[in-house]
C-alpha atoms as a PDB file:
ATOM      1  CA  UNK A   1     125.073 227.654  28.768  1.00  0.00           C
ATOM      2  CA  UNK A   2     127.550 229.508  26.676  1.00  0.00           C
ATOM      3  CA  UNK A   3     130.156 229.912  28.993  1.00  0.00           C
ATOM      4  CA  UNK A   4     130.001 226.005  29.914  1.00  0.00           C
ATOM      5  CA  UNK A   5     129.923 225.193  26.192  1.00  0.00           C
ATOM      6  CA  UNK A   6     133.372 227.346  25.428  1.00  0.00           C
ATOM      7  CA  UNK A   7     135.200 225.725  28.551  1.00  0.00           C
ATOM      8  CA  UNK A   8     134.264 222.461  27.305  1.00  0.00           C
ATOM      9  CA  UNK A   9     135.684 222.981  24.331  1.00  0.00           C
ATOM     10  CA  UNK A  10     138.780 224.398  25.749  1.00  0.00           C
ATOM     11  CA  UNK A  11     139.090 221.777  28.015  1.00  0.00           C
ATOM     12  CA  UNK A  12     138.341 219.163  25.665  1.00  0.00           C
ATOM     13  CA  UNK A  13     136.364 217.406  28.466  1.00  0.00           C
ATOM     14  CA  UNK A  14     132.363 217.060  28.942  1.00  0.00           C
ATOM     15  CA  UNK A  15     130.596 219.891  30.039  1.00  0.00           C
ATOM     16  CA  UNK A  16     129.522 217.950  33.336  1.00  0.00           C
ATOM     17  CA  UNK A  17     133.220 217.558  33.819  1.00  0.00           C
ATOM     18  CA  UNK A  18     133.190 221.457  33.961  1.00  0.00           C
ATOM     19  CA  UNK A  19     133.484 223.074  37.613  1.00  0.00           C
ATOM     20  CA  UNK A  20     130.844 225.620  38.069  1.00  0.00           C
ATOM     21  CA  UNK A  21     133.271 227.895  38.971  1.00  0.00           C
ATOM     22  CA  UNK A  22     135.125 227.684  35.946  1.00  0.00           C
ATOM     23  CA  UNK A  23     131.631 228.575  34.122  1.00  0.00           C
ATOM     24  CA  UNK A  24     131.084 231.157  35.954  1.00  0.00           C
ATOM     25  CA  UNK A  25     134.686 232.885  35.376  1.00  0.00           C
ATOM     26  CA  UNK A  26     134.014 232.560  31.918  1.00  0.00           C
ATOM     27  CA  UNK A  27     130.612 233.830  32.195  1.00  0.00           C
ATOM     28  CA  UNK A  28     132.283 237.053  34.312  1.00  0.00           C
ATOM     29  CA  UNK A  29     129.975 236.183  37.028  1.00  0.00           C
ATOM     30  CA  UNK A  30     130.212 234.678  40.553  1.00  0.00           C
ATOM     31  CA  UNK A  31     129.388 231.467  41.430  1.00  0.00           C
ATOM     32  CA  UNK A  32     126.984 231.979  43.825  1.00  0.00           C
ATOM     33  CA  UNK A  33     125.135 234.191  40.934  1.00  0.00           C
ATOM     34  CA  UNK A  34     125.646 231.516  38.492  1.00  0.00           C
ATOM     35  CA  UNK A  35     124.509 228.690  41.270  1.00  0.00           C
ATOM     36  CA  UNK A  36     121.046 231.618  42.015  1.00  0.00           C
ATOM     37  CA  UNK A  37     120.527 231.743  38.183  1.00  0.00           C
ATOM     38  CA  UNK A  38     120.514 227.942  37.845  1.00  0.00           C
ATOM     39  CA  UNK A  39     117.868 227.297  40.985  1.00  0.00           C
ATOM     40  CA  UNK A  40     120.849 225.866  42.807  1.00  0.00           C
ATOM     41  CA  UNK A  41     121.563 222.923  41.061  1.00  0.00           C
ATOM     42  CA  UNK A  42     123.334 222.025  38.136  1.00  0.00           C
ATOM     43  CA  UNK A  43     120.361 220.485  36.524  1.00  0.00           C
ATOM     44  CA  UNK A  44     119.213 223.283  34.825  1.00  0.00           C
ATOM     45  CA  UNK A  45     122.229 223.735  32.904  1.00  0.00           C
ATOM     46  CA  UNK A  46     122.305 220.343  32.102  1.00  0.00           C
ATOM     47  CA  UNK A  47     119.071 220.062  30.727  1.00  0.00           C
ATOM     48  CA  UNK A  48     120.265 223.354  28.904  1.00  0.00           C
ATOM     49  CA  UNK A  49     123.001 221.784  27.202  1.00  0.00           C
ATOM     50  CA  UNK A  50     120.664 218.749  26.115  1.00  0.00           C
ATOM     51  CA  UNK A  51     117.866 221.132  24.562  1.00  0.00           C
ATOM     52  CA  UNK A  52     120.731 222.767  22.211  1.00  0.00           C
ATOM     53  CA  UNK A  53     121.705 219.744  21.048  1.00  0.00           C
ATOM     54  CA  UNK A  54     124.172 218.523  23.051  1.00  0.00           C
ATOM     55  CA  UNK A  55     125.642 215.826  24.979  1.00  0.00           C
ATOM     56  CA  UNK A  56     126.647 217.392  28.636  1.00  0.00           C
ATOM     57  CA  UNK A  57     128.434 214.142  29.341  1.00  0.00           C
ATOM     58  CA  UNK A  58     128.477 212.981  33.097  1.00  0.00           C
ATOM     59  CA  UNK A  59     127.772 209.589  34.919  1.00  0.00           C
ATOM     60  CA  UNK A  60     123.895 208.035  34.244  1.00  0.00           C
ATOM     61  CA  UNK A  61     121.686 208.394  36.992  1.00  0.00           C
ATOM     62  CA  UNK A  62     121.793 204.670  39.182  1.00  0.00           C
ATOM     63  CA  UNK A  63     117.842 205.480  39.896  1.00  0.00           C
END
């Protein structure tokens, strides 16, 4: 959740506008690592994000 957080910021974009793979660089991981630690979605980061207090951005759900 760090790693998404600092590209964010050094993007200056949403972190659901961050590529995974980008997170995971920052993270020094891989992103089939990062993708495993997450349960192999991006939900988990998401929700993540939201429980420290922060917006992760991103289209609302149509459903």
């Amino acid at each position: 959740m760090r790693a998404a957080l600092r590209v964010a910021r050094a993007r200056d974009v949403p972190v659901a506008d961050v590529p995974l793979l980008a997170v995971a660089e920052e993270a020094g991981i891989s992103r089939s690592t990062l993708m495993r630690r997450l349960g192999g979605s991006r939900r988990a980061l998401d929700e993540a994000v939201r429980a420290a207090g922060v917006d992760p951005g991103g289209q609302k759900p149509v459903r």
